[in-house]
Each structure stands twice: as structure tokens, then as C-alpha cells.
Protein backbone atom coordinates (compact mmCIF):
# COMPACT_ATOMS: atom_id res chain seq x y z
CA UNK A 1 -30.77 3.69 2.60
CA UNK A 2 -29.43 1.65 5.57
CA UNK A 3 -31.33 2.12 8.73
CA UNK A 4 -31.00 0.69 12.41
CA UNK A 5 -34.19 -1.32 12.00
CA UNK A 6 -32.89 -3.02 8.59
CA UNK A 7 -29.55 -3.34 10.27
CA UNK A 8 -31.47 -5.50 12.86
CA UNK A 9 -33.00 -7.54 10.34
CA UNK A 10 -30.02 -8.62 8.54
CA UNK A 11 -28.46 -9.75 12.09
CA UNK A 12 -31.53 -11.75 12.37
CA UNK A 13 -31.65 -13.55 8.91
CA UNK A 14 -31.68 -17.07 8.77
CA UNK A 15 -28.68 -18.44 7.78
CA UNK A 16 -29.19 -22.49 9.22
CA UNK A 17 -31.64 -23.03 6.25
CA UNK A 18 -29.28 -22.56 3.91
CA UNK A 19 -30.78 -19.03 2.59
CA UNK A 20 -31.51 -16.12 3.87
CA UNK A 21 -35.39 -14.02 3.64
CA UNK A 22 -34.45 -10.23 3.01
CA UNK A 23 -37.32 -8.45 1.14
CA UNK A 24 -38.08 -11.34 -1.21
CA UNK A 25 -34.31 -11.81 -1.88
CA UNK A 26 -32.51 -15.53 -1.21
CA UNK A 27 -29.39 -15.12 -0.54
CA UNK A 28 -27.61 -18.93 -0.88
CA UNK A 29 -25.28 -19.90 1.82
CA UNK A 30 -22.55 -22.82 1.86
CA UNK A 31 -22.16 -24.42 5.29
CA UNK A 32 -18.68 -25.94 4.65
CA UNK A 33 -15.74 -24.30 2.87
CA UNK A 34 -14.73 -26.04 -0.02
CA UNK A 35 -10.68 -26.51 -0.73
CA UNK A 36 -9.40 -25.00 -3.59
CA UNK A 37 -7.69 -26.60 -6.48
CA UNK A 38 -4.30 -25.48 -4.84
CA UNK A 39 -5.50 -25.30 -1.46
CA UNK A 40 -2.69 -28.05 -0.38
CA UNK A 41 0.61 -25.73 -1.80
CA UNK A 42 0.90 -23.69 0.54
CA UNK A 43 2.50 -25.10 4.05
CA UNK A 44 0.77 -24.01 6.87
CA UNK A 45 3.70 -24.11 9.46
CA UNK A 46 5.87 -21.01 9.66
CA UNK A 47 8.54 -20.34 7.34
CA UNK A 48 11.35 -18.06 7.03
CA UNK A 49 10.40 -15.04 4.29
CA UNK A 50 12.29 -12.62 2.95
CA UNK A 51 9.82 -9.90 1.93
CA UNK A 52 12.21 -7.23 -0.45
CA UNK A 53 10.54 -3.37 -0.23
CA UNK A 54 11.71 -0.34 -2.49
CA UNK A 55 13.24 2.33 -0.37
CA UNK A 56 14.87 2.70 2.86
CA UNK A 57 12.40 2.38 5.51
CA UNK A 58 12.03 4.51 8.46
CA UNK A 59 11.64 3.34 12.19
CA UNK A 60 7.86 4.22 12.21
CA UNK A 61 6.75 2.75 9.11
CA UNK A 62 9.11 -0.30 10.23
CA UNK A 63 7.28 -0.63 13.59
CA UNK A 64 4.36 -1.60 11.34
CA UNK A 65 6.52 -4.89 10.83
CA UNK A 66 7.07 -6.13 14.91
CA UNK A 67 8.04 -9.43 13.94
CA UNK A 68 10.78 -8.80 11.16
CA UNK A 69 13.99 -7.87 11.03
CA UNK A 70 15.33 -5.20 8.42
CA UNK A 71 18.05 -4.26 6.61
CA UNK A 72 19.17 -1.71 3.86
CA UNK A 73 20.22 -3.68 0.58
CA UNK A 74 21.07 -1.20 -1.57
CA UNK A 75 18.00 1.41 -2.12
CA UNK A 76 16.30 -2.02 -0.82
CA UNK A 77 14.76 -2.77 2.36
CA UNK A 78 14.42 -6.32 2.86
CA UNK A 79 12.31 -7.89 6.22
CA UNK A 80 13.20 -11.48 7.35
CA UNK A 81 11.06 -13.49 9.28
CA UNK A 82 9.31 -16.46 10.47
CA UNK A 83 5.81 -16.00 9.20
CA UNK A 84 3.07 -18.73 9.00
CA UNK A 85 0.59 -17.89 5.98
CA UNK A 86 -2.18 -15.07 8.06
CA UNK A 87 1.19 -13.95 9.13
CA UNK A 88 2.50 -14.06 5.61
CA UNK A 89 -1.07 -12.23 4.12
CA UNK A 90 -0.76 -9.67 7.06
CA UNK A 91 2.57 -8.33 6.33
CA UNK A 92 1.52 -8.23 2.75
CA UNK A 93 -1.75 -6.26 3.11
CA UNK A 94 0.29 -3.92 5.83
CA UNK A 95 2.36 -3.42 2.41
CA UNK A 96 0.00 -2.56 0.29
CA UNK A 97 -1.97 -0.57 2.96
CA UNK A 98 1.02 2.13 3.50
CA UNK A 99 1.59 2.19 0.00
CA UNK A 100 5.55 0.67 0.16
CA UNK A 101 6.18 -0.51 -3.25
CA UNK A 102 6.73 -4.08 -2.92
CA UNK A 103 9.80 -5.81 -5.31
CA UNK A 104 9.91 -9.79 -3.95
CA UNK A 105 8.66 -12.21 -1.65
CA UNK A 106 10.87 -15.02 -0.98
CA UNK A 107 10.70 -18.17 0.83
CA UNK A 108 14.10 -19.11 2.15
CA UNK A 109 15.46 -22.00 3.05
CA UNK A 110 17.20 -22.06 6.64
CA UNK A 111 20.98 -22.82 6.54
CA UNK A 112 21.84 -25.63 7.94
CA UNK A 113 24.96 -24.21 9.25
CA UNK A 114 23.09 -21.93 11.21
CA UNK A 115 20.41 -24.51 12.40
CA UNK A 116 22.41 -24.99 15.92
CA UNK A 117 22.34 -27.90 17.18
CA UNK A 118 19.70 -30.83 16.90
């Protein structure tokens, strides 16, 4: 059972040591995140995405998606925009958190046509 006094405790563990003391327990802490074996394939700048959804989307559930814009493909929905990769893992977990059946995620390339000029 979780109570306000063992709440308190476990804001007060020691984390600088490199474990924590909870009831006997050591609980082993890293102090420095450690890159992944494909921690470097992933850009971090922004990139244009277009993120395909089953179904026609309404204007609420689409107000979930501020940055994007949307349009009907079919019995598609597709939402383009320029998403760096939290923005990229947000509008993915907003997907999965209404339940929208997700088809494709796409990175695409800008046209250089449309660039504008330099």
C-alpha cells in the first residue's frame, strides 16, 4: 500500500550515490545516458512527414494535430508537416492515444521547385 509518508521517502532517496536505500532494496542508477546502437539515424532537425491515417477525420479529432495540415486521400487522411523527432513521437502517441488506425509514416523530401528562392 502506498502512503503519504512512503511517498516522502521515495522523494528523498539518494540518487547521487549511485543507488538508492528503500527498505533494504538498491535500486542502481546510471548518471549518463548511454547512445544507442542507432542513436545517430535519426536527424534531429525538423523534417517534413507525411503521417497517412485510416478514415476521414473530423475537425475535433484534427485539432488534436495543430501543427499539420490534412487532407482526404481517398478513405485516407493524410497530415503533412514539419516535425522534429518529440514532435514526430508526439503526433504518433496522439495516434495511438485516440485510437486512429495508423497506415504510414513518411519522410518526404521537399521539392525543390517549391523551395522558393535561396
Amino acid at each position: 500500500m502506498v502512503t503519504s509518508r512512503s511517498l516522502t521517502r521515495a522523494a528523498d532517496l539518494k540518487v547521487s550515490t549511485g543507488h538508492a536505500d528503500c527498505g533494504g532494496h538498491q535500486i542502481p542508477a546510471m548518471r549518463v545516458h548511454l547512445p544507442g546502437h542507432d542513436h545517430g539515424d535519426m536527424d534531429p532537425a525538423p523534417a517534413l512527414y507525411q503521417v497517412r491515417i485510416n478514415g476521414h477525420l473530423g475537425a475535433t479529432v484534427l485539432s488534436a494535430f495543430p501543427g499539420m495540415m490534412s487532407q482526404r486521400q481517398d478513405a485516407q487522411t493524410v497530415l503533412t508537416g514539419l516535425l522534429d523527432r518529440s514532435a514526430l513521437y508526439g503526433v504518433l502517441a496522439e495516434i495511438e492515444n485516440l485510437g486512429l488506425d495508423l497506415v504510414e509514416v513518411r519522410r518526404v523530401k521537399p521539392d525543390p521547385d517549391e523551395a522558393g528562392p535561396p
